[in-house]
C-alpha atoms as a PDB file:
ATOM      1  CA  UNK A   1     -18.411-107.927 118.464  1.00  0.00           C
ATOM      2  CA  UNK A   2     -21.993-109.100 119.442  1.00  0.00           C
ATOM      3  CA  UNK A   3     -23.991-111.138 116.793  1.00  0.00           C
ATOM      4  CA  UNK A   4     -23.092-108.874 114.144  1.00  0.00           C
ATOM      5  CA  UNK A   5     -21.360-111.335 112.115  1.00  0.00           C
ATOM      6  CA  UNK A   6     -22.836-112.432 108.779  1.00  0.00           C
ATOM      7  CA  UNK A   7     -23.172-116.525 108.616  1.00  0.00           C
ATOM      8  CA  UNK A   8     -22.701-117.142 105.267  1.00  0.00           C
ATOM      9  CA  UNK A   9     -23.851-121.098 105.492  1.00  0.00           C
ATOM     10  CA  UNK A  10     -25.459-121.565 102.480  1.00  0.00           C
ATOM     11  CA  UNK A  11     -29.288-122.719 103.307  1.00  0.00           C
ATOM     12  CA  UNK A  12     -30.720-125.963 101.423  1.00  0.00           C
ATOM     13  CA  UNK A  13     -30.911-125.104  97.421  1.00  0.00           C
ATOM     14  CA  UNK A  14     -33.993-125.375  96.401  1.00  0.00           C
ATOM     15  CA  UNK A  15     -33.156-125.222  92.467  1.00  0.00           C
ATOM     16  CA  UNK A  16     -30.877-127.634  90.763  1.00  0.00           C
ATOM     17  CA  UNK A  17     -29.108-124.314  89.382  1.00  0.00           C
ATOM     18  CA  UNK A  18     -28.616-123.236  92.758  1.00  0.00           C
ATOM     19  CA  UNK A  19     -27.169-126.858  94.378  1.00  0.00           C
ATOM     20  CA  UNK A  20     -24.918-126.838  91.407  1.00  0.00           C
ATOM     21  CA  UNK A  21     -23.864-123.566  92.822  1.00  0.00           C
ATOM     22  CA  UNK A  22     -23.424-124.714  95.995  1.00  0.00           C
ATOM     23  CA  UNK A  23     -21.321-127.600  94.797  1.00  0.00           C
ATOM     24  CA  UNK A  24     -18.608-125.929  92.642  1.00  0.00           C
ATOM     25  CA  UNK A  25     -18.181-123.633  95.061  1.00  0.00           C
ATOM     26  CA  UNK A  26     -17.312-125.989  97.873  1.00  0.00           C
ATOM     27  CA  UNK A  27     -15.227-128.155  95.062  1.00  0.00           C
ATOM     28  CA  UNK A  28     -13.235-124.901  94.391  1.00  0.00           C
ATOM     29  CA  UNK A  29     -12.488-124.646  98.348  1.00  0.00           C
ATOM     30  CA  UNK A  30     -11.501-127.674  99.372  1.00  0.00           C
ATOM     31  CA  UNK A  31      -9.320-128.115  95.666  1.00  0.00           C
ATOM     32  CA  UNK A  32      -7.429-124.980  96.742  1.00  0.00           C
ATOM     33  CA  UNK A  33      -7.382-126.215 100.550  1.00  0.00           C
ATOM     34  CA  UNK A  34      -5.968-129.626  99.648  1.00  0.00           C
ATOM     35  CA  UNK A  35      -3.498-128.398  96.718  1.00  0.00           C
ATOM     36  CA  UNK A  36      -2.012-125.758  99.618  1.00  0.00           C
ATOM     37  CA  UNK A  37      -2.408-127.130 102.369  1.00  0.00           C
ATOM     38  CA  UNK A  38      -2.074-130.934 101.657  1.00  0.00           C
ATOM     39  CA  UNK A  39      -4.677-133.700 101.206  1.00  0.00           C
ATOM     40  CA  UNK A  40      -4.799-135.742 104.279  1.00  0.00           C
ATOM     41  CA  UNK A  41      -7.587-133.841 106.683  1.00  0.00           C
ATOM     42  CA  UNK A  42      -5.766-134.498 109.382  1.00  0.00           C
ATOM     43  CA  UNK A  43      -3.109-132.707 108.797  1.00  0.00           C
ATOM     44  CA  UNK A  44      -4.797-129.520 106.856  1.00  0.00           C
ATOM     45  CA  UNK A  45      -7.243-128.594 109.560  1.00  0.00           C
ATOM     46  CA  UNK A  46      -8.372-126.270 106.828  1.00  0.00           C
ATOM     47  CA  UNK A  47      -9.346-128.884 104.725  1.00  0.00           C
ATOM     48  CA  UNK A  48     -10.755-130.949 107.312  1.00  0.00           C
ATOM     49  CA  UNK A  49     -13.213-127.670 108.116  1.00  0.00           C
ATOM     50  CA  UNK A  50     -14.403-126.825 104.776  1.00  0.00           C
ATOM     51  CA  UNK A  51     -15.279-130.947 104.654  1.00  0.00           C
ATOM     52  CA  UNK A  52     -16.921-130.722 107.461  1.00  0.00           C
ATOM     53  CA  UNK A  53     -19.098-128.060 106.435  1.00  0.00           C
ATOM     54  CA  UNK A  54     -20.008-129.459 102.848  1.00  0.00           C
ATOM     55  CA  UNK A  55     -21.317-132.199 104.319  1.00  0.00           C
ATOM     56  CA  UNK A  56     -23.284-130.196 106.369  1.00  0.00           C
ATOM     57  CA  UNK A  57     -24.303-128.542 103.301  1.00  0.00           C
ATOM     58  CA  UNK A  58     -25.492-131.823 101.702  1.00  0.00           C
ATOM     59  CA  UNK A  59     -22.185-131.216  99.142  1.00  0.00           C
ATOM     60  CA  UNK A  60     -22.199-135.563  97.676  1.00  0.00           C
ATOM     61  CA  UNK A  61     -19.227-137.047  99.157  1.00  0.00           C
ATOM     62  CA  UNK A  62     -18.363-138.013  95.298  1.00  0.00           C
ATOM     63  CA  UNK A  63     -17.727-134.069  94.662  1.00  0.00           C
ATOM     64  CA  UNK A  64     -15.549-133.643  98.121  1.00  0.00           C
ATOM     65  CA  UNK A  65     -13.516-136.827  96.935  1.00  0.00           C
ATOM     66  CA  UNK A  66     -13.273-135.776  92.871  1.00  0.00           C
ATOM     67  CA  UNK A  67     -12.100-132.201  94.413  1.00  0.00           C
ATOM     68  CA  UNK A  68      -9.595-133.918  96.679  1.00  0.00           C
ATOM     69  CA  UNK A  69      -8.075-135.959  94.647  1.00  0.00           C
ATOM     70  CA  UNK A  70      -7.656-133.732  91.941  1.00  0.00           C
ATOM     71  CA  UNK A  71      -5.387-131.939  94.035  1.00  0.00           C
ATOM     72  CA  UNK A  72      -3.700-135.407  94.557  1.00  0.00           C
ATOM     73  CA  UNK A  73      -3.004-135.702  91.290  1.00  0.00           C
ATOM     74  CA  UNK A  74      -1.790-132.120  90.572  1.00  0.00           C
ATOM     75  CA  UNK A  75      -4.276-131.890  87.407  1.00  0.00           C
ATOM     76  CA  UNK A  76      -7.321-129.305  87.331  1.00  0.00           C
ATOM     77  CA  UNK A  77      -7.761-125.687  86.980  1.00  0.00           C
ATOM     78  CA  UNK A  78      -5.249-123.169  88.262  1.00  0.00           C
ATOM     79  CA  UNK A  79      -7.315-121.277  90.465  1.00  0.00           C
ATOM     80  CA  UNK A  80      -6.133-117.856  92.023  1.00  0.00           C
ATOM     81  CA  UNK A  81      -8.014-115.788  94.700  1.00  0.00           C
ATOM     82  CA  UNK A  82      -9.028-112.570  93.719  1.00  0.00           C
ATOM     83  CA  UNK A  83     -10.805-109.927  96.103  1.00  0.00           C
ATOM     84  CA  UNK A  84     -12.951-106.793  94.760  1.00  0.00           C
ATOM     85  CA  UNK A  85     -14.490-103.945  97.336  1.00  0.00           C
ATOM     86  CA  UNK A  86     -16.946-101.178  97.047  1.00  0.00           C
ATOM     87  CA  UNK A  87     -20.622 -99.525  97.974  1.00  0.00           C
ATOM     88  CA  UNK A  88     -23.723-101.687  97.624  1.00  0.00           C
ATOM     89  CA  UNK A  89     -27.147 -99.741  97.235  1.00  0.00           C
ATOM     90  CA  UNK A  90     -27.550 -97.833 100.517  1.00  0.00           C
ATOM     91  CA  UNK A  91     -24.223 -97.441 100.466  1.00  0.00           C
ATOM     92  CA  UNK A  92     -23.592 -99.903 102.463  1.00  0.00           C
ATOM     93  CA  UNK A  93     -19.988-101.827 102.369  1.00  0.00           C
ATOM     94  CA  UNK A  94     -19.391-104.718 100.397  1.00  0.00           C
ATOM     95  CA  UNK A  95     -15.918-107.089 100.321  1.00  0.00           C
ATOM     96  CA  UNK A  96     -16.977-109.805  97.619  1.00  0.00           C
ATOM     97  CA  UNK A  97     -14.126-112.780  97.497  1.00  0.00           C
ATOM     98  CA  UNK A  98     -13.632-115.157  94.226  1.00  0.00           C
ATOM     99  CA  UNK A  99     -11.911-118.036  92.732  1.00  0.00           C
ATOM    100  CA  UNK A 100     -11.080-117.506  89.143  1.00  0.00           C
ATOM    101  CA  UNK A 101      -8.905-119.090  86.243  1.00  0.00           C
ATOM    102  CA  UNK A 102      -9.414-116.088  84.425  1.00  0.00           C
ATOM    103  CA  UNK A 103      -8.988-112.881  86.588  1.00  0.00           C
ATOM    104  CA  UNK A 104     -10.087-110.610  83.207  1.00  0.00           C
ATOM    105  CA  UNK A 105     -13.525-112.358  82.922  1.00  0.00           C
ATOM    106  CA  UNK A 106     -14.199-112.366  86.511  1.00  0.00           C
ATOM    107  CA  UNK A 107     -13.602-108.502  87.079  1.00  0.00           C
ATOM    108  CA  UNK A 108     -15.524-107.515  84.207  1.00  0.00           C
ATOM    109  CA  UNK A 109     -18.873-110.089  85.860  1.00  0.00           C
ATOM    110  CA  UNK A 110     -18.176-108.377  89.235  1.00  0.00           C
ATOM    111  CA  UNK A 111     -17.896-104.706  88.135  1.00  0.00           C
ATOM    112  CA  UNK A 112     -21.218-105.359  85.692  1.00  0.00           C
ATOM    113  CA  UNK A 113     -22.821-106.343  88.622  1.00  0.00           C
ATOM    114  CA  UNK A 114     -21.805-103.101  90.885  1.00  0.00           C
ATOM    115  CA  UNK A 115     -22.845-101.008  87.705  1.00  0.00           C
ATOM    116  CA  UNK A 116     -26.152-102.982  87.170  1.00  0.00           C
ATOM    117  CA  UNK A 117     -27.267-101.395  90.777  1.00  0.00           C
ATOM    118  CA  UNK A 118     -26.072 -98.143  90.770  1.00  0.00           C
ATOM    119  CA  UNK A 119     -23.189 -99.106  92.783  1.00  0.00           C
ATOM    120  CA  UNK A 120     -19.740 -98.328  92.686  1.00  0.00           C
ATOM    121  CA  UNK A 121     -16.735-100.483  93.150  1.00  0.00           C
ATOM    122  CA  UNK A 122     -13.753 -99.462  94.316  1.00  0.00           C
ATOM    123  CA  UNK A 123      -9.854-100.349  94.886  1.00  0.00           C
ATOM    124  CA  UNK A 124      -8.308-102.724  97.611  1.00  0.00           C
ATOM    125  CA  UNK A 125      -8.349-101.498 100.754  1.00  0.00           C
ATOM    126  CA  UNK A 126     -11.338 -99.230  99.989  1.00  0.00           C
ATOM    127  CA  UNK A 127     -13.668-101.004 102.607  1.00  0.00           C
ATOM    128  CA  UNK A 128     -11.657-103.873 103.655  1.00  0.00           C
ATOM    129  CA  UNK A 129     -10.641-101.844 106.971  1.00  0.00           C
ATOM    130  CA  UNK A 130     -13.526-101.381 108.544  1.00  0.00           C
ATOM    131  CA  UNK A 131     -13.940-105.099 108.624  1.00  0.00           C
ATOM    132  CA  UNK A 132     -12.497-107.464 111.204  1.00  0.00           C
ATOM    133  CA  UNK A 133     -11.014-110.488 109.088  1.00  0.00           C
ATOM    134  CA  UNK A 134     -12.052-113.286 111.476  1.00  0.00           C
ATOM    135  CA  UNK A 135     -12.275-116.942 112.482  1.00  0.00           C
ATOM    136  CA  UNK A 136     -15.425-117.758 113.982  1.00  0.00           C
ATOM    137  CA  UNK A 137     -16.356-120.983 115.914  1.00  0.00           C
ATOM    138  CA  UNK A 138     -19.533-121.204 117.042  1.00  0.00           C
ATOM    139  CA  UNK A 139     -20.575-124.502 118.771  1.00  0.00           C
ATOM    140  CA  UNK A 140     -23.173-126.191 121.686  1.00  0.00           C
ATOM    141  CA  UNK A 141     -21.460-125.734 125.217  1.00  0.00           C
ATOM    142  CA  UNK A 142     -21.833-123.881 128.394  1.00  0.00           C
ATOM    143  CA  UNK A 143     -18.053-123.981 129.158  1.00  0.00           C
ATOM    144  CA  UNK A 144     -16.735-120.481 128.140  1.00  0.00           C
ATOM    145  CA  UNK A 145     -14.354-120.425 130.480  1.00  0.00           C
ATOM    146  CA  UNK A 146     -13.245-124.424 129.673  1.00  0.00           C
ATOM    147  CA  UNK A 147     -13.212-123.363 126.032  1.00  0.00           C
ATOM    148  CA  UNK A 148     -11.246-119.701 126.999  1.00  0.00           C
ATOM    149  CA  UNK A 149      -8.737-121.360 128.661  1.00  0.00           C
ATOM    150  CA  UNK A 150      -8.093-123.823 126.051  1.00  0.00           C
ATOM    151  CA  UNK A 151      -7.366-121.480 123.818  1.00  0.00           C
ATOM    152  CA  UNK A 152      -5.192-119.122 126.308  1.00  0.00           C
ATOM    153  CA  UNK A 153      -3.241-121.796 127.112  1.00  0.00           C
ATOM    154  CA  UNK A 154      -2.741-123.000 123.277  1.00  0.00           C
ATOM    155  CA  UNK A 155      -1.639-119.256 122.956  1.00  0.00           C
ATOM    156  CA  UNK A 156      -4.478-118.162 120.694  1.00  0.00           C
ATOM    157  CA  UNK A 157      -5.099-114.555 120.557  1.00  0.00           C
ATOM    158  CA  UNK A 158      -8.695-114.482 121.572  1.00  0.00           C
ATOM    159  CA  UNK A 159     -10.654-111.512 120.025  1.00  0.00           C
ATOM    160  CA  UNK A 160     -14.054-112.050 121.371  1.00  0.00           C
ATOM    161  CA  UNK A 161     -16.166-115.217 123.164  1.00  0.00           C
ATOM    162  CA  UNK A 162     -19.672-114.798 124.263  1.00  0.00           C
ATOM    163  CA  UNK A 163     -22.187-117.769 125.703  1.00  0.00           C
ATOM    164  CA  UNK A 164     -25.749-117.511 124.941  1.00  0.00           C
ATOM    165  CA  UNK A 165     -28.835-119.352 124.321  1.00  0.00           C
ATOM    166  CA  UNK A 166     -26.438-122.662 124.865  1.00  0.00           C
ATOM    167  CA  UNK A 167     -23.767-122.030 122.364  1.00  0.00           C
ATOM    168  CA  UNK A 168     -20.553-120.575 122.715  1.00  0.00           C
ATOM    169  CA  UNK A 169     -19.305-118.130 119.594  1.00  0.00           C
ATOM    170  CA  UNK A 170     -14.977-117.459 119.342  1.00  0.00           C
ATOM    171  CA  UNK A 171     -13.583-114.884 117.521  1.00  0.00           C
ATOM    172  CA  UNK A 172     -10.414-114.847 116.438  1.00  0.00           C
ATOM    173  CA  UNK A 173      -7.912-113.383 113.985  1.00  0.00           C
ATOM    174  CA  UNK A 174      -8.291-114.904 110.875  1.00  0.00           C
ATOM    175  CA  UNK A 175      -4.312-115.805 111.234  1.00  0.00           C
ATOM    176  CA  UNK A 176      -4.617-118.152 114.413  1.00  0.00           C
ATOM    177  CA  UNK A 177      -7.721-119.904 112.473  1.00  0.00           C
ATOM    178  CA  UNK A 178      -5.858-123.769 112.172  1.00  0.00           C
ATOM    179  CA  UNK A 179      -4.226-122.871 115.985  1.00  0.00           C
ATOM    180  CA  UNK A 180      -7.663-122.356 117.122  1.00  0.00           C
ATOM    181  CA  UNK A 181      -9.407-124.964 115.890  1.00  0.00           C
ATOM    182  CA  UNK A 182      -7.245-127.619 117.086  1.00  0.00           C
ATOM    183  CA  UNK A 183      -7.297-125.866 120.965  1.00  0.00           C
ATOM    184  CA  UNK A 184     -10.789-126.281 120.796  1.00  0.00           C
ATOM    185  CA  UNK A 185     -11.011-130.165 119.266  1.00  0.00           C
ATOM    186  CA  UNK A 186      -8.902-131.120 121.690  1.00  0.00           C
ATOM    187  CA  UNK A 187     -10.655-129.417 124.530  1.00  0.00           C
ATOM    188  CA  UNK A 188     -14.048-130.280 123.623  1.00  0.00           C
ATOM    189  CA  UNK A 189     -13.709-134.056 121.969  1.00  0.00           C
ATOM    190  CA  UNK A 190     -17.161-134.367 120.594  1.00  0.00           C
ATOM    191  CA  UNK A 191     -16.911-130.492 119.421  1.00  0.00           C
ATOM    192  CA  UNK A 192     -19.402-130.185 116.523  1.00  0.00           C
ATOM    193  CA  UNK A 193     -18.902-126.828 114.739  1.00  0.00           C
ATOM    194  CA  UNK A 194     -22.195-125.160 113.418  1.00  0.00           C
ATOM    195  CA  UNK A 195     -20.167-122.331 112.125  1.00  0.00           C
ATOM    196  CA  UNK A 196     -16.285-123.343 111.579  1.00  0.00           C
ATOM    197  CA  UNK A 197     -14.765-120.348 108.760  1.00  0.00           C
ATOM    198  CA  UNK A 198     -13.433-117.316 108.308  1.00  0.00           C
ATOM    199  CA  UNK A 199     -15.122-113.855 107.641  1.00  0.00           C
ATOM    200  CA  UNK A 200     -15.008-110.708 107.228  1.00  0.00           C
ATOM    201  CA  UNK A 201     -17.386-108.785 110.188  1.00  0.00           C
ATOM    202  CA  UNK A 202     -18.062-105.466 109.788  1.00  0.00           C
ATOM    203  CA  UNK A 203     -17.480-103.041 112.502  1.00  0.00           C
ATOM    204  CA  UNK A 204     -20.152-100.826 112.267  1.00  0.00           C
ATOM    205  CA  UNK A 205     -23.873-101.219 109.711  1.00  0.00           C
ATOM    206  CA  UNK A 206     -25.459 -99.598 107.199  1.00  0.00           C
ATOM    207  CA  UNK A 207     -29.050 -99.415 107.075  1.00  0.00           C
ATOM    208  CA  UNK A 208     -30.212-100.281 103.949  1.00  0.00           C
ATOM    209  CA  UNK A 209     -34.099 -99.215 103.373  1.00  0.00           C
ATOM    210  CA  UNK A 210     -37.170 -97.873 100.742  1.00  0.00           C
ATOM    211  CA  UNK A 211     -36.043 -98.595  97.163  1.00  0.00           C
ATOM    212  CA  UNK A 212     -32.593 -99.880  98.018  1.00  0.00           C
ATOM    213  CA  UNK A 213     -34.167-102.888  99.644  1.00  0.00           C
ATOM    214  CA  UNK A 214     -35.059-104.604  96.112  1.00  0.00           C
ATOM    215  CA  UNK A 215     -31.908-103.072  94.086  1.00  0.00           C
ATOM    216  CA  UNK A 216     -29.437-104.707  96.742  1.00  0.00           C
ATOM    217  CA  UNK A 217     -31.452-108.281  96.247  1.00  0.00           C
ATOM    218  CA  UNK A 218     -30.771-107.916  92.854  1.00  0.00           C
ATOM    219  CA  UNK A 219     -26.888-106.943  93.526  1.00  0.00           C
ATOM    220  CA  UNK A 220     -26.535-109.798  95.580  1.00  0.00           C
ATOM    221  CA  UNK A 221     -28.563-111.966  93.281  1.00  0.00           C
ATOM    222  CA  UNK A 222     -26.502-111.165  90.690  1.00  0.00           C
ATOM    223  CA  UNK A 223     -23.256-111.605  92.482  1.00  0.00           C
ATOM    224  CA  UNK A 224     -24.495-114.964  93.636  1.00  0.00           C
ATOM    225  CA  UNK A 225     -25.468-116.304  90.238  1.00  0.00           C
ATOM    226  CA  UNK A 226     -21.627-116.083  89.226  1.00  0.00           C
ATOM    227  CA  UNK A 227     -19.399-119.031  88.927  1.00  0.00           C
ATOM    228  CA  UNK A 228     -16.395-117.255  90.331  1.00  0.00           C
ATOM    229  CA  UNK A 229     -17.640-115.751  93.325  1.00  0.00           C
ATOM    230  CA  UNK A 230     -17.235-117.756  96.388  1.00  0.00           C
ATOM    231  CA  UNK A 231     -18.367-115.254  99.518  1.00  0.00           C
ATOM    232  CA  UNK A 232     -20.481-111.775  99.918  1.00  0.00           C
ATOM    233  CA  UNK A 233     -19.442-110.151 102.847  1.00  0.00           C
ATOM    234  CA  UNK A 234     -21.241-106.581 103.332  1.00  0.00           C
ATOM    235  CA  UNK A 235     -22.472-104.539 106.690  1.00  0.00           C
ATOM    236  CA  UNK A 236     -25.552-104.151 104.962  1.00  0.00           C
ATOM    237  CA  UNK A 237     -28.801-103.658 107.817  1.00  0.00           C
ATOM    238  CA  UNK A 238     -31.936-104.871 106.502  1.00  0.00           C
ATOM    239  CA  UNK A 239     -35.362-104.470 107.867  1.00  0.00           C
ATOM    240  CA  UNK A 240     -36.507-107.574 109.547  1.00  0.00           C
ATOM    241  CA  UNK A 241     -39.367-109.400 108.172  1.00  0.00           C
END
Protein backbone atom coordinates (compact mmCIF):
# COMPACT_ATOMS: atom_id res chain seq x y z
CA UNK A 1 0.00 0.00 0.00
CA UNK A 2 3.21 2.19 0.21
CA UNK A 3 2.77 5.91 1.25
CA UNK A 4 -0.03 6.37 -0.96
CA UNK A 5 -2.42 7.22 1.63
CA UNK A 6 -3.82 10.76 1.84
CA UNK A 7 -3.29 12.30 5.62
CA UNK A 8 -6.03 14.35 5.93
CA UNK A 9 -4.69 16.16 9.39
CA UNK A 10 -5.82 19.39 9.01
CA UNK A 11 -2.56 21.85 9.11
CA UNK A 12 -2.68 25.03 11.55
CA UNK A 13 -5.62 27.54 10.20
CA UNK A 14 -4.32 30.43 9.45
CA UNK A 15 -7.82 32.39 9.07
CA UNK A 16 -10.34 32.63 11.81
CA UNK A 17 -12.88 31.33 8.99
CA UNK A 18 -10.80 28.46 8.52
CA UNK A 19 -10.18 27.45 12.57
CA UNK A 20 -13.87 27.83 12.84
CA UNK A 21 -13.86 25.21 10.20
CA UNK A 22 -11.67 23.16 11.80
CA UNK A 23 -13.64 23.33 15.00
CA UNK A 24 -17.21 22.37 13.93
CA UNK A 25 -15.93 19.81 12.16
CA UNK A 26 -14.17 18.05 14.99
CA UNK A 27 -17.41 19.09 17.31
CA UNK A 28 -19.56 17.19 14.71
CA UNK A 29 -17.14 14.00 15.16
CA UNK A 30 -16.71 13.53 18.44
CA UNK A 31 -20.86 14.57 19.04
CA UNK A 32 -21.63 11.63 16.73
CA UNK A 33 -18.70 9.46 18.38
CA UNK A 34 -19.95 10.07 21.92
CA UNK A 35 -23.89 9.92 21.10
CA UNK A 36 -22.98 6.21 19.37
CA UNK A 37 -20.53 5.08 20.89
CA UNK A 38 -20.88 6.43 24.52
CA UNK A 39 -19.21 9.35 26.35
CA UNK A 40 -16.63 8.01 28.62
CA UNK A 41 -13.20 7.81 26.31
CA UNK A 42 -12.33 4.97 27.78
CA UNK A 43 -14.70 2.98 26.77
CA UNK A 44 -15.37 4.49 23.02
CA UNK A 45 -11.84 4.15 21.77
CA UNK A 46 -13.37 6.04 18.90
CA UNK A 47 -14.02 8.87 20.86
CA UNK A 48 -10.95 8.75 22.73
CA UNK A 49 -9.07 8.97 19.00
CA UNK A 50 -10.86 11.74 17.45
CA UNK A 51 -9.94 13.64 21.11
CA UNK A 52 -6.79 12.87 20.76
CA UNK A 53 -6.40 14.28 17.48
CA UNK A 54 -8.32 17.68 18.12
CA UNK A 55 -6.08 18.42 20.52
CA UNK A 56 -3.46 17.86 18.30
CA UNK A 57 -5.25 20.09 16.07
CA UNK A 58 -5.31 22.93 18.65
CA UNK A 59 -9.46 22.14 18.72
CA UNK A 60 -10.09 24.38 22.67
CA UNK A 61 -10.79 21.78 25.11
CA UNK A 62 -14.14 24.00 25.81
CA UNK A 63 -15.44 22.82 22.16
CA UNK A 64 -14.35 18.91 22.80
CA UNK A 65 -16.24 19.21 26.27
CA UNK A 66 -19.53 21.40 24.85
CA UNK A 67 -19.53 18.53 21.97
CA UNK A 68 -19.32 15.80 24.60
CA UNK A 69 -21.62 16.68 26.73
CA UNK A 70 -24.14 17.51 24.40
CA UNK A 71 -24.27 14.03 23.60
CA UNK A 72 -24.63 13.54 27.44
CA UNK A 73 -27.49 15.28 27.53
CA UNK A 74 -29.20 13.86 24.39
CA UNK A 75 -29.94 17.60 23.07
CA UNK A 76 -28.26 19.01 19.73
CA UNK A 77 -28.61 18.48 16.13
CA UNK A 78 -29.57 15.16 14.61
CA UNK A 79 -26.77 14.59 12.49
CA UNK A 80 -26.74 11.75 9.76
CA UNK A 81 -23.73 10.69 7.58
CA UNK A 82 -24.12 11.09 4.11
CA UNK A 83 -21.45 9.99 1.38
CA UNK A 84 -21.36 11.44 -2.38
CA UNK A 85 -18.73 9.99 -5.21
CA UNK A 86 -17.61 11.07 -8.58
CA UNK A 87 -14.67 12.53 -11.09
CA UNK A 88 -12.66 15.55 -9.97
CA UNK A 89 -10.89 17.61 -12.85
CA UNK A 90 -8.38 15.18 -14.38
CA UNK A 91 -10.66 12.78 -13.81
CA UNK A 92 -9.33 11.76 -11.04
CA UNK A 93 -11.58 9.88 -8.19
CA UNK A 94 -13.14 11.61 -5.51
CA UNK A 95 -15.24 9.94 -2.27
CA UNK A 96 -16.27 13.24 -0.32
CA UNK A 97 -17.93 12.22 3.31
CA UNK A 98 -20.44 14.72 5.31
CA UNK A 99 -22.38 15.35 8.36
CA UNK A 100 -25.66 16.97 7.66
CA UNK A 101 -29.09 17.83 9.44
CA UNK A 102 -30.42 18.50 6.22
CA UNK A 103 -29.42 15.84 3.56
CA UNK A 104 -31.45 18.16 0.68
CA UNK A 105 -29.22 21.25 1.32
CA UNK A 106 -26.10 19.36 1.56
CA UNK A 107 -26.47 17.44 -1.87
CA UNK A 108 -27.45 20.37 -3.70
CA UNK A 109 -23.74 22.37 -2.02
CA UNK A 110 -21.86 19.17 -3.04
CA UNK A 111 -23.25 18.62 -6.58
CA UNK A 112 -22.81 22.72 -7.21
CA UNK A 113 -19.47 22.20 -6.38
CA UNK A 114 -18.79 19.06 -8.89
CA UNK A 115 -20.69 21.25 -11.56
CA UNK A 116 -18.70 24.48 -10.70
CA UNK A 117 -15.45 22.42 -12.09
CA UNK A 118 -16.58 20.64 -14.84
CA UNK A 119 -16.88 17.60 -12.86
CA UNK A 120 -19.31 15.04 -12.62
CA UNK A 121 -20.72 13.28 -9.65
CA UNK A 122 -21.93 10.14 -9.63
CA UNK A 123 -23.98 7.32 -7.60
CA UNK A 124 -22.73 5.15 -4.57
CA UNK A 125 -20.49 2.76 -5.36
CA UNK A 126 -19.32 4.67 -8.47
CA UNK A 127 -15.65 5.09 -7.14
CA UNK A 128 -15.90 3.84 -3.71
CA UNK A 129 -14.31 0.37 -4.94
CA UNK A 130 -11.29 1.20 -6.02
CA UNK A 131 -10.57 2.53 -2.60
CA UNK A 132 -9.35 0.52 0.38
CA UNK A 133 -11.59 1.77 3.42
CA UNK A 134 -8.84 1.74 6.07
CA UNK A 135 -7.56 2.31 9.60
CA UNK A 136 -4.28 3.75 9.66
CA UNK A 137 -1.89 4.07 12.69
CA UNK A 138 1.07 5.60 12.12
CA UNK A 139 3.39 6.16 15.17
CA UNK A 140 7.44 6.55 16.38
CA UNK A 141 8.90 2.90 16.86
CA UNK A 142 11.31 0.53 15.38
CA UNK A 143 9.40 -2.57 16.65
CA UNK A 144 7.41 -3.84 13.58
CA UNK A 145 7.57 -7.05 14.49
CA UNK A 146 6.66 -6.12 18.51
CA UNK A 147 3.81 -4.06 17.07
CA UNK A 148 2.86 -7.13 14.27
CA UNK A 149 2.61 -9.48 16.77
CA UNK A 150 0.50 -7.49 18.98
CA UNK A 151 -1.89 -7.22 16.69
CA UNK A 152 -1.71 -11.05 15.38
CA UNK A 153 -2.12 -12.15 18.57
CA UNK A 154 -5.18 -9.63 19.40
CA UNK A 155 -6.54 -11.28 16.12
CA UNK A 156 -6.46 -8.15 13.99
CA UNK A 157 -6.53 -8.68 10.37
CA UNK A 158 -3.41 -6.87 9.39
CA UNK A 159 -3.58 -5.36 5.82
CA UNK A 160 -0.28 -3.73 5.52
CA UNK A 161 2.78 -2.51 8.14
CA UNK A 162 5.87 -0.92 6.87
CA UNK A 163 8.91 0.75 9.15
CA UNK A 164 10.66 3.65 7.79
CA UNK A 165 12.43 6.74 8.58
CA UNK A 166 11.60 5.69 12.48
CA UNK A 167 7.91 5.29 12.34
CA UNK A 168 5.90 2.40 11.92
CA UNK A 169 2.50 2.87 9.58
CA UNK A 170 -0.62 -0.17 10.15
CA UNK A 171 -3.16 -0.70 7.88
CA UNK A 172 -6.06 -2.20 8.62
CA UNK A 173 -9.69 -2.75 7.65
CA UNK A 174 -11.60 0.00 8.62
CA UNK A 175 -13.86 -2.74 10.66
CA UNK A 176 -11.05 -3.93 13.18
CA UNK A 177 -10.26 0.02 13.72
CA UNK A 178 -11.31 0.05 17.89
CA UNK A 179 -9.64 -3.85 17.97
CA UNK A 180 -6.58 -2.36 16.63
CA UNK A 181 -6.08 0.43 18.46
CA UNK A 182 -6.34 -1.08 21.75
CA UNK A 183 -3.60 -4.11 20.54
CA UNK A 184 -1.38 -1.45 19.91
CA UNK A 185 -1.96 0.85 23.35
CA UNK A 186 -1.45 -1.93 25.16
CA UNK A 187 1.64 -3.07 23.38
CA UNK A 188 3.29 0.13 23.12
CA UNK A 189 2.23 2.09 26.60
CA UNK A 190 3.52 5.48 25.74
CA UNK A 191 2.08 4.94 21.99
CA UNK A 192 1.53 8.49 20.63
CA UNK A 193 -0.48 8.33 17.37
CA UNK A 194 0.54 10.99 14.68
CA UNK A 195 -2.06 9.61 12.42
CA UNK A 196 -4.92 7.56 14.43
CA UNK A 197 -8.33 7.48 11.68
CA UNK A 198 -9.86 5.96 9.12
CA UNK A 199 -9.61 6.56 5.27
CA UNK A 200 -10.32 5.83 2.26
CA UNK A 201 -6.75 4.97 0.11
CA UNK A 202 -6.94 4.73 -3.29
CA UNK A 203 -5.56 1.84 -5.10
CA UNK A 204 -4.21 3.20 -8.00
CA UNK A 205 -3.61 7.58 -9.00
CA UNK A 206 -4.60 9.85 -11.30
CA UNK A 207 -2.35 12.38 -12.52
CA UNK A 208 -3.82 15.49 -12.40
CA UNK A 209 -1.79 18.26 -14.60
CA UNK A 210 -1.87 21.73 -17.07
CA UNK A 211 -5.20 23.50 -16.50
CA UNK A 212 -6.70 20.92 -14.18
CA UNK A 213 -4.14 21.83 -11.58
CA UNK A 214 -6.00 25.27 -10.63
CA UNK A 215 -9.75 23.97 -11.43
CA UNK A 216 -9.23 20.98 -8.85
CA UNK A 217 -7.90 23.76 -6.09
CA UNK A 218 -10.91 25.40 -6.65
CA UNK A 219 -13.07 21.98 -6.38
CA UNK A 220 -11.48 21.22 -3.32
CA UNK A 221 -11.63 24.78 -2.12
CA UNK A 222 -15.00 24.81 -2.60
CA UNK A 223 -15.76 21.51 -1.03
CA UNK A 224 -13.73 22.60 1.94
CA UNK A 225 -15.48 25.90 2.53
CA UNK A 226 -18.79 23.83 3.30
CA UNK A 227 -20.17 23.34 6.70
CA UNK A 228 -21.30 19.81 6.04
CA UNK A 229 -18.40 18.27 4.62
CA UNK A 230 -16.18 16.56 7.01
CA UNK A 231 -13.37 14.56 4.69
CA UNK A 232 -12.04 14.75 0.82
CA UNK A 233 -10.71 11.63 -0.07
CA UNK A 234 -9.54 11.51 -3.92
CA UNK A 235 -6.44 9.56 -5.81
CA UNK A 236 -5.73 12.72 -7.27
CA UNK A 237 -1.52 12.96 -8.32
CA UNK A 238 -0.30 16.36 -8.23
CA UNK A 239 2.93 17.72 -9.43
CA UNK A 240 5.26 18.33 -6.60
CA UNK A 241 6.32 21.75 -5.85
Amino acid sequence: MGRAYQNRKESMAKTAAAKTKVYSKYGREIYMSAKSGGTDPQANLSLRGLIERAKKDQVPSHVIDKAIEKAQGGAGEDYSPARYEGYGPGNCMVIVDCLTDNPNRTFGDVRLAFTKTKCKIGTPGTVAHMFDHSAIFVFKSEDEEGALEALVEADVDVSDIENEDGHITVFTPHTEYAKARQALSDAFPDIDFEVDEIQFVPKTTTPVEGDDIPLFEKFCDMLNELDDVQNIFHNAELPEQ
